[in-house]
N, C-alpha and C. Protein backbone atom coordinates (compact mmCIF):
# COMPACT_ATOMS: atom_id res chain seq x y z
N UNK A 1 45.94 5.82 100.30
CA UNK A 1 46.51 4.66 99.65
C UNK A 1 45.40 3.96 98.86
N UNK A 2 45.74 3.64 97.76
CA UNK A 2 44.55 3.08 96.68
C UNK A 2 44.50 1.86 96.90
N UNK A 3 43.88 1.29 96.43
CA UNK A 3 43.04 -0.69 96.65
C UNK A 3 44.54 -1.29 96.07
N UNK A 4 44.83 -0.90 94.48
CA UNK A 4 46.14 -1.89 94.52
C UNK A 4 47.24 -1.86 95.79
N UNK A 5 47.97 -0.36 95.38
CA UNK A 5 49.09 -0.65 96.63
C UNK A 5 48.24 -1.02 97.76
N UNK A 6 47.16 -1.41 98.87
CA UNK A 6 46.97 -1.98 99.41
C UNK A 6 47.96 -3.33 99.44
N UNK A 7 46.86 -4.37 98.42
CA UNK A 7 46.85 -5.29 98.39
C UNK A 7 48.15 -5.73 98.03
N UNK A 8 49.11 -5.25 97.47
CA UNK A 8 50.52 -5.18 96.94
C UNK A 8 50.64 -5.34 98.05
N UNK A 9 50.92 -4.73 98.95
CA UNK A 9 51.25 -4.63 100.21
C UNK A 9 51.31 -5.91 100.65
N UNK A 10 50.13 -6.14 101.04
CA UNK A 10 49.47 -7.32 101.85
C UNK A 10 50.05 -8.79 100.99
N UNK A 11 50.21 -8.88 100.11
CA UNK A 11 50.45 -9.82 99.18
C UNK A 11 51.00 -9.72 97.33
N UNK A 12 52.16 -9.45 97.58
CA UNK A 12 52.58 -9.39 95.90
C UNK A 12 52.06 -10.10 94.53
N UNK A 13 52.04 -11.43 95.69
CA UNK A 13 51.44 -12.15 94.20
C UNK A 13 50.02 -12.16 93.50
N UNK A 14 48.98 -11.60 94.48
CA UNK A 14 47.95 -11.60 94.43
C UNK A 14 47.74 -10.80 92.76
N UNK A 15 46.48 -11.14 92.08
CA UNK A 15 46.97 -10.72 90.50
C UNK A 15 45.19 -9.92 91.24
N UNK A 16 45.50 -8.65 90.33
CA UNK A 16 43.92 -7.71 90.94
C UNK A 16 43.94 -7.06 89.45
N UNK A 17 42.47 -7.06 88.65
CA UNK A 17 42.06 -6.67 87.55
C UNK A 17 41.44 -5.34 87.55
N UNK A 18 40.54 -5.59 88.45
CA UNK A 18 39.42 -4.37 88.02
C UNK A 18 38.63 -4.46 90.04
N UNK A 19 38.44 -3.53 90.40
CA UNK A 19 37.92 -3.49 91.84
C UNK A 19 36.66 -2.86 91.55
N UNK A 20 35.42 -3.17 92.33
CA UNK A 20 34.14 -3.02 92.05
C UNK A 20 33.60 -2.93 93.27
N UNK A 21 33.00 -2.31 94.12
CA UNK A 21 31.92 -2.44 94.95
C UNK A 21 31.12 -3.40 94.85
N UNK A 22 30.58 -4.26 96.31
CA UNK A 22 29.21 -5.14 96.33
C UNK A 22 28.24 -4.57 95.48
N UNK A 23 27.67 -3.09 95.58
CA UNK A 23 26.59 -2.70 95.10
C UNK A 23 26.69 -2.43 93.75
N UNK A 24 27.43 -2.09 93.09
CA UNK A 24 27.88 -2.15 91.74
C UNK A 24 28.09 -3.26 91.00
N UNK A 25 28.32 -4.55 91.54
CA UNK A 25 28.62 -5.38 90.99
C UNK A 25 26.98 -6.63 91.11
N UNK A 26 26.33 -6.40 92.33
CA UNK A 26 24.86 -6.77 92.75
C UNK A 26 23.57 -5.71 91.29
N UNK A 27 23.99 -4.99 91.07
CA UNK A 27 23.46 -3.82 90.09
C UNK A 27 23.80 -4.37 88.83
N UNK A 28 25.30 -4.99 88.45
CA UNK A 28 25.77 -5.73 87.35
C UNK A 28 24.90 -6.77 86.86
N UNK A 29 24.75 -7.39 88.36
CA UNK A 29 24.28 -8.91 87.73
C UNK A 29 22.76 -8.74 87.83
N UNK A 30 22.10 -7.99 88.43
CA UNK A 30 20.75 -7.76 88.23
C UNK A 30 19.97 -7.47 86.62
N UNK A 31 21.04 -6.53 86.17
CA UNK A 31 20.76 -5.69 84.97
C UNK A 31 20.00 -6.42 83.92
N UNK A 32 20.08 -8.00 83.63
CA UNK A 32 19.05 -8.46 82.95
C UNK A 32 17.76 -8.53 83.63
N UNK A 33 17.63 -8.59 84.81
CA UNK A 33 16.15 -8.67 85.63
C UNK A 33 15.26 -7.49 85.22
N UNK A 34 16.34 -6.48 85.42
CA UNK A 34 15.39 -4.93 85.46
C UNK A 34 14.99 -4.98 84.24
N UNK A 35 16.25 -4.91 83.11
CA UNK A 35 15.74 -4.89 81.87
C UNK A 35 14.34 -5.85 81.18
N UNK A 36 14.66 -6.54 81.82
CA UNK A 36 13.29 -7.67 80.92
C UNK A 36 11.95 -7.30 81.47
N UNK A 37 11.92 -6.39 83.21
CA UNK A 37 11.06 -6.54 83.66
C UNK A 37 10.36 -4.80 83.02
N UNK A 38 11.23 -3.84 82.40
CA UNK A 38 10.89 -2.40 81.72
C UNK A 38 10.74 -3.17 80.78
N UNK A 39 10.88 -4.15 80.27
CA UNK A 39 10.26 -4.74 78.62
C UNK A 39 8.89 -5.04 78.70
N UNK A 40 9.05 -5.83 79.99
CA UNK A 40 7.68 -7.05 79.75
C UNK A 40 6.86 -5.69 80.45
N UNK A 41 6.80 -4.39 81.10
CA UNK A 41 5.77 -3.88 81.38
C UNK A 41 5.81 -2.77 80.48
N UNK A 42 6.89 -2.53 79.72
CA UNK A 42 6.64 -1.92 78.25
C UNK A 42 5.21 -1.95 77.42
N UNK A 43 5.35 -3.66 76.93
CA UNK A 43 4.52 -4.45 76.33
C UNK A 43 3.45 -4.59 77.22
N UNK A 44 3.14 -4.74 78.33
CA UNK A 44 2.11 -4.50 78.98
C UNK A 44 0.95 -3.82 78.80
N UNK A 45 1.92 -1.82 78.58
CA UNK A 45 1.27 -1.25 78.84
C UNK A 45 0.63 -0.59 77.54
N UNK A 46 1.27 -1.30 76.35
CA UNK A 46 1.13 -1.08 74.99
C UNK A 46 -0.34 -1.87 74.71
N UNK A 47 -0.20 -3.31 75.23
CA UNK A 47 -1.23 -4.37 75.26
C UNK A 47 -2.50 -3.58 75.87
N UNK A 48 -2.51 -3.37 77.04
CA UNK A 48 -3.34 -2.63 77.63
C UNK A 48 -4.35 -1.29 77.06
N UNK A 49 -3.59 -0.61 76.41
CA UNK A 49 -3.46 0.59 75.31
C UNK A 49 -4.22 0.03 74.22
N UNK A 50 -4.19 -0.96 73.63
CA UNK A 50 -4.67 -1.39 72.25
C UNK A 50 -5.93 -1.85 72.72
N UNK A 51 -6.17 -2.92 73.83
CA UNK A 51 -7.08 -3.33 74.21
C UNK A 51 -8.35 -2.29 75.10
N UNK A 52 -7.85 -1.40 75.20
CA UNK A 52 -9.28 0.37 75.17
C UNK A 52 -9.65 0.70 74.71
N UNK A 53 -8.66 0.85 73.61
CA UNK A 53 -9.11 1.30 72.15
C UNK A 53 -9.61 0.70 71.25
N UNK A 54 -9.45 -1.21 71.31
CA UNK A 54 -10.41 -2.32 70.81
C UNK A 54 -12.21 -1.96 71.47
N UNK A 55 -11.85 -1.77 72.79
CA UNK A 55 -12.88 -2.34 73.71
C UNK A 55 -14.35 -0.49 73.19
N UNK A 56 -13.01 0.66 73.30
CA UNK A 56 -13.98 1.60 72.64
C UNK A 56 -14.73 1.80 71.56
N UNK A 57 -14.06 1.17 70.36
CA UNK A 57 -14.31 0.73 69.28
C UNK A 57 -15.64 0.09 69.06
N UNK A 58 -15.47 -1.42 70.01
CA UNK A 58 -16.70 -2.05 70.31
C UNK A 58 -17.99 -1.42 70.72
N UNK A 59 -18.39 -0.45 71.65
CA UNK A 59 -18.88 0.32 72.21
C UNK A 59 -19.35 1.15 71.39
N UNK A 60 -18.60 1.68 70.80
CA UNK A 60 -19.00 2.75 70.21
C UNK A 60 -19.79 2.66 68.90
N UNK A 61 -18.70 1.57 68.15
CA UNK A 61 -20.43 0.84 66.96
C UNK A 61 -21.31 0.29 67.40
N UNK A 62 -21.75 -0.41 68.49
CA UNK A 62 -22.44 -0.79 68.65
C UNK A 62 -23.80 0.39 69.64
N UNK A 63 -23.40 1.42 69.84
CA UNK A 63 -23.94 2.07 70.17
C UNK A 63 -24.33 3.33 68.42
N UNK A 64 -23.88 3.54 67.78
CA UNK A 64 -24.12 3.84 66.78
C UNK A 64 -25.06 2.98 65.96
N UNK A 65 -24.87 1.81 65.76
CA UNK A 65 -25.78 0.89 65.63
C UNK A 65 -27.15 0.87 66.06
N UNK A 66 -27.21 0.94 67.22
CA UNK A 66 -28.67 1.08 68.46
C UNK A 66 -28.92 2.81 67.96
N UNK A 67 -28.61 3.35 67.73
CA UNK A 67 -29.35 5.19 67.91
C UNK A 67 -30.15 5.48 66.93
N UNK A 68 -29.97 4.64 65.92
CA UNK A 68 -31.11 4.80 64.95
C UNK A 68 -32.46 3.88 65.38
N UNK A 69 -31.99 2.30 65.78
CA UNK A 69 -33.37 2.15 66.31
C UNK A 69 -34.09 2.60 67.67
N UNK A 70 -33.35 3.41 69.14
CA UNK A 70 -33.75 4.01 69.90
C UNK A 70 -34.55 5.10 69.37
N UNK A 71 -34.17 5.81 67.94
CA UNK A 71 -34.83 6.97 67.40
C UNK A 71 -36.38 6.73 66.79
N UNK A 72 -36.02 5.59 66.55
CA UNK A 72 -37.59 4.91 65.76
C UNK A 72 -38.19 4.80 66.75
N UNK A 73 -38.12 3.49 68.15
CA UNK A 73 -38.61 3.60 69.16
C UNK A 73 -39.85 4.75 69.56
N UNK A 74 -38.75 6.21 69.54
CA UNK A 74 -38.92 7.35 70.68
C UNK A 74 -40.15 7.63 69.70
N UNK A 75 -39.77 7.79 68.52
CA UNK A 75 -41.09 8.22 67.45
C UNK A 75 -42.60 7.42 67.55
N UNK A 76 -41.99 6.24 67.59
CA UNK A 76 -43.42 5.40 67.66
C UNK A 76 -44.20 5.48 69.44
N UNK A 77 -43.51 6.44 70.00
CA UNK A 77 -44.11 6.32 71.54
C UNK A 77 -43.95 5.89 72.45
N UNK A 78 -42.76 5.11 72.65
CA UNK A 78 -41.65 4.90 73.52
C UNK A 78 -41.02 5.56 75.06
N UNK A 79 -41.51 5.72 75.59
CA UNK A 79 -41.26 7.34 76.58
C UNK A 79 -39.32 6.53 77.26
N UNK A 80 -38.58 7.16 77.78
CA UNK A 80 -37.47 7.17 78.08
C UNK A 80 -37.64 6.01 78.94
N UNK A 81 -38.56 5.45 79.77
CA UNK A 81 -38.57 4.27 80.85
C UNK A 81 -39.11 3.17 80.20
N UNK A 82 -39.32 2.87 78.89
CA UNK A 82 -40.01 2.00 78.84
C UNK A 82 -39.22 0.69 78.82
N UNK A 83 -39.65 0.07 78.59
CA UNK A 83 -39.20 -1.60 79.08
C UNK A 83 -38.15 -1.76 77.54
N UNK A 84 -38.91 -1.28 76.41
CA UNK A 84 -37.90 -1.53 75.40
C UNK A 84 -36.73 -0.88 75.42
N UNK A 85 -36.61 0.34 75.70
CA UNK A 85 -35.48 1.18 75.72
C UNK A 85 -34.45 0.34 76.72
N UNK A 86 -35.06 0.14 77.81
CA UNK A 86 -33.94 -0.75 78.84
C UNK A 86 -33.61 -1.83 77.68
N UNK A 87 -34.74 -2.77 77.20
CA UNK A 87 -34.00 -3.87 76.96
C UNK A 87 -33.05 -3.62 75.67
N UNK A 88 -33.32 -2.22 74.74
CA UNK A 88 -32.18 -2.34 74.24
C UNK A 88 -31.00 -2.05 74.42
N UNK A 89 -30.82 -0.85 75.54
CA UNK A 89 -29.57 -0.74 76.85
C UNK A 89 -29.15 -1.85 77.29
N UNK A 90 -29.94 -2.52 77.67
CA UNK A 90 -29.61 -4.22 78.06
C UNK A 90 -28.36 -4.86 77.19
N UNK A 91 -28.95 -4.35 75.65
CA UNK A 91 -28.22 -5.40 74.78
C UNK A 91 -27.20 -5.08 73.88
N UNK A 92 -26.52 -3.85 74.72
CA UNK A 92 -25.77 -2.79 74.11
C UNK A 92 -24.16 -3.70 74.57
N UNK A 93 -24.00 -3.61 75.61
CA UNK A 93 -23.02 -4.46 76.27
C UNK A 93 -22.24 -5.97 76.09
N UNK A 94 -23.41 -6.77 75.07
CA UNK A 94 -23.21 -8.10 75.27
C UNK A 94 -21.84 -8.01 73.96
N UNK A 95 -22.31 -7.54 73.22
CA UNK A 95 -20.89 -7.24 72.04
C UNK A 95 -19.78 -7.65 72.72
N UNK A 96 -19.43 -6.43 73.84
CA UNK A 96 -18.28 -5.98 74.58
C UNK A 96 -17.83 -7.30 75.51
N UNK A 97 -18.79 -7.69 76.29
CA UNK A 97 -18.68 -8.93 77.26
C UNK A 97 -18.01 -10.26 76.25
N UNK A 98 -18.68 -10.46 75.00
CA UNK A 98 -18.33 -11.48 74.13
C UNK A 98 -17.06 -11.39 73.57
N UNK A 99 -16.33 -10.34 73.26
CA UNK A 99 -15.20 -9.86 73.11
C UNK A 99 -13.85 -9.94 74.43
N UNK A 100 -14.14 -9.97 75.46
CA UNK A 100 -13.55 -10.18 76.36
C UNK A 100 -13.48 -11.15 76.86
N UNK A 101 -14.74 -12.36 76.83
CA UNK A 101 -14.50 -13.60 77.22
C UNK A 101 -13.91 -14.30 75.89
N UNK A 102 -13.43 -13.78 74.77
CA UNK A 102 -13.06 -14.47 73.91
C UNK A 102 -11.85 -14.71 74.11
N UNK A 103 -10.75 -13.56 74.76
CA UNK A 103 -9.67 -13.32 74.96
C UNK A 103 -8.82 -14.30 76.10
């Protein structure tokens, strides 16, 4: 016996449209939650994505930048430990750091 004639049964006058399950109808009214929440981590993960490829960017000229004067360095006698080589390793990073606290 189906949900109307049930309720026919039980009560004629009762007016019945459309019958839905709790969980189907809990799933109904959710459906903007989920959706906004596959948006907003959509955009997340797009944001995230751009900002690696900003942050590699950074890095990477600025390390292109430094290889010509590490090269002069090494020529003028520089050995791999020396204090300048660190400090220009040192100052490879600050680009990147300044870029991120800007944000």
């Amino acid at each position: 016996m189906g949900h109307f004639a049930l309720v026919r049964r039980l009560d004629p006058e009762v007016w019945i449209w459309q019958t839905t399950t709790a969980e189907r109808h809990i799933g109904i009214v959710r459906l903007p939650w989920r959706l906004g929440a596959f948006v907003l981590t959509a955009v997340a993960a797009i944001a995230l994505t751009i900002a690696t490829i900003g942050l590699y960017g950074i890095v990477s000229y600025t390390v292109a930048q430094r290889t010509y004067e590490v090269g002069i360095r090494m020529s003028l006698g520089a050995g791999s430990r020396s204090r300048r080589l660190d400090a220009c390793s040192a100052r490879g990073p600050r680009p990147a750091a300044t870029a991120l606290r800007a944000e």
